[in-house]
Every structure is written in structure tokens, then in C-alpha cells.
Protein backbone atom coordinates (compact mmCIF):
# COMPACT_ATOMS: atom_id res chain seq x y z
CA UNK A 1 -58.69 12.00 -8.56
CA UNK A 2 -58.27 15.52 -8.32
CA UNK A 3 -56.99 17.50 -5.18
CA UNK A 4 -57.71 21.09 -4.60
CA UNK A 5 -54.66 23.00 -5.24
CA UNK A 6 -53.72 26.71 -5.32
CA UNK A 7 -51.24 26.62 -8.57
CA UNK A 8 -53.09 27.33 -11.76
CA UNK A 9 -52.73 26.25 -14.92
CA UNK A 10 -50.70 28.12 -17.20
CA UNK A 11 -48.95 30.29 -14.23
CA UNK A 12 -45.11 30.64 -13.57
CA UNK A 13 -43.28 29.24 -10.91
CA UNK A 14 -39.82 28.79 -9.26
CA UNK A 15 -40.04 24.98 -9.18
CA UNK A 16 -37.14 24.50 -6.30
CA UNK A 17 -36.22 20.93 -7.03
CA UNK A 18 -34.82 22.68 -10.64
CA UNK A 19 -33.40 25.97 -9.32
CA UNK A 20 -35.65 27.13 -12.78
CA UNK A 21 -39.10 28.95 -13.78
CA UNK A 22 -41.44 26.54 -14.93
CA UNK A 23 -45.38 26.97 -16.62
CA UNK A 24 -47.65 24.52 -14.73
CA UNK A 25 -49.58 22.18 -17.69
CA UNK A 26 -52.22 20.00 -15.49
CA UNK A 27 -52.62 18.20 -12.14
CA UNK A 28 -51.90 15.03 -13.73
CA UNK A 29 -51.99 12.23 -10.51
CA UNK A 30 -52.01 12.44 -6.88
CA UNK A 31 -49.42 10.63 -4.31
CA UNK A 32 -50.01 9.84 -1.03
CA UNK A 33 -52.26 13.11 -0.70
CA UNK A 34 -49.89 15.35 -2.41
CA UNK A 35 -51.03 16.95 -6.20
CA UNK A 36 -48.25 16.05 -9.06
CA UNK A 37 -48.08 18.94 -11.44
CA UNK A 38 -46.70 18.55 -15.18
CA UNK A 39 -44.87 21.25 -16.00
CA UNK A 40 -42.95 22.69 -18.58
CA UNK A 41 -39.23 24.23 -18.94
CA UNK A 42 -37.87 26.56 -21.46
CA UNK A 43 -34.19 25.31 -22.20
CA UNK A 44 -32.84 27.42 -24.49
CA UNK A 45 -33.97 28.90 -27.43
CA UNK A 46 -37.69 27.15 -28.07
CA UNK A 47 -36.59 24.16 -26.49
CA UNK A 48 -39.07 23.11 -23.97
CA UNK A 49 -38.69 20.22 -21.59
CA UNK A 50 -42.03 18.61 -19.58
CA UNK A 51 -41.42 17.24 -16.31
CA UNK A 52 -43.51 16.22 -13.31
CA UNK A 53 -43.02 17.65 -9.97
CA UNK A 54 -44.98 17.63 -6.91
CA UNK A 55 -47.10 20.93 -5.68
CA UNK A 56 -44.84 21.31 -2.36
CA UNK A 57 -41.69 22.52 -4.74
CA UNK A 58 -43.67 25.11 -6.76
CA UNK A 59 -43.53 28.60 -5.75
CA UNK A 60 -45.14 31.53 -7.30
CA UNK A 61 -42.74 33.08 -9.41
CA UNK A 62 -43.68 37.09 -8.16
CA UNK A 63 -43.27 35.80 -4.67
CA UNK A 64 -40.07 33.87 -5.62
CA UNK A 65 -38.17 37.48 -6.95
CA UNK A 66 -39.43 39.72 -4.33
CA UNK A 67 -36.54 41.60 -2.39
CA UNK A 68 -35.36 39.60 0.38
CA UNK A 69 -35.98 36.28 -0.54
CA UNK A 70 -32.52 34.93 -1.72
């Protein structure tokens, strides 16, 4: 089941639970109402890690490094 969700596929975000800029992948399952993204992480030189984190600790990356927000 899919749940309509306002991250897209292939965008950046600050995932918060890392501290780190992620890609988003796919929606992959849903949890007690709340979307579970895979996502990926660079570590390193071409070293990529995939992970799955809820929606809730995704935020846009452009919004995450305006001025102000630290």
C-alpha cells in the first residue's frame, strides 16, 4: 500500500536521524500510517550505503541549508 507523500524519488534530503544528505530510492512499506522511504548514502568516495527511514525525518535538502536554520 502506497501513501501519498511529498518526497520524490530521486530528490536530496537532510535525513535527521543521520545528521547526512541522503537520495530517496522508493516508498518501500508503510507503518502504522507513516511512509518508509529507502534511501541511499554516499560514504566516501563511491561508496553508497541504502537504508530505510521513515518520511517524518526527511527534510528537503534546499530548505535544510537555508540561512537560519542551524
Amino acid at each position: 500500500m502506497k501513501v501519498k507523500s511529498s518526497i520524490e524519488r530521486g530528490a536530496q534530503y537532510l535525513c535527521t536521524k543521520l545528521g547526512d544528505v541522503v537520495t530517496a530510492i522508493e516508498q518501500v512499506a508503510v507503518v502504522k500510517g507513516l511512509a518508509m522511504w529507502e534511501v541511499e548514502r554516499k560514504i566516501g568516495e563511491g561508496i553508497r550505503k541504502r537504508l530505510i527511514v521513515s518520511e517524518r525525518s526527511l527534510i528537503p535538502a534546499h530548505i535544510a541549508s537555508a540561512p537560519g536554520l542551524a
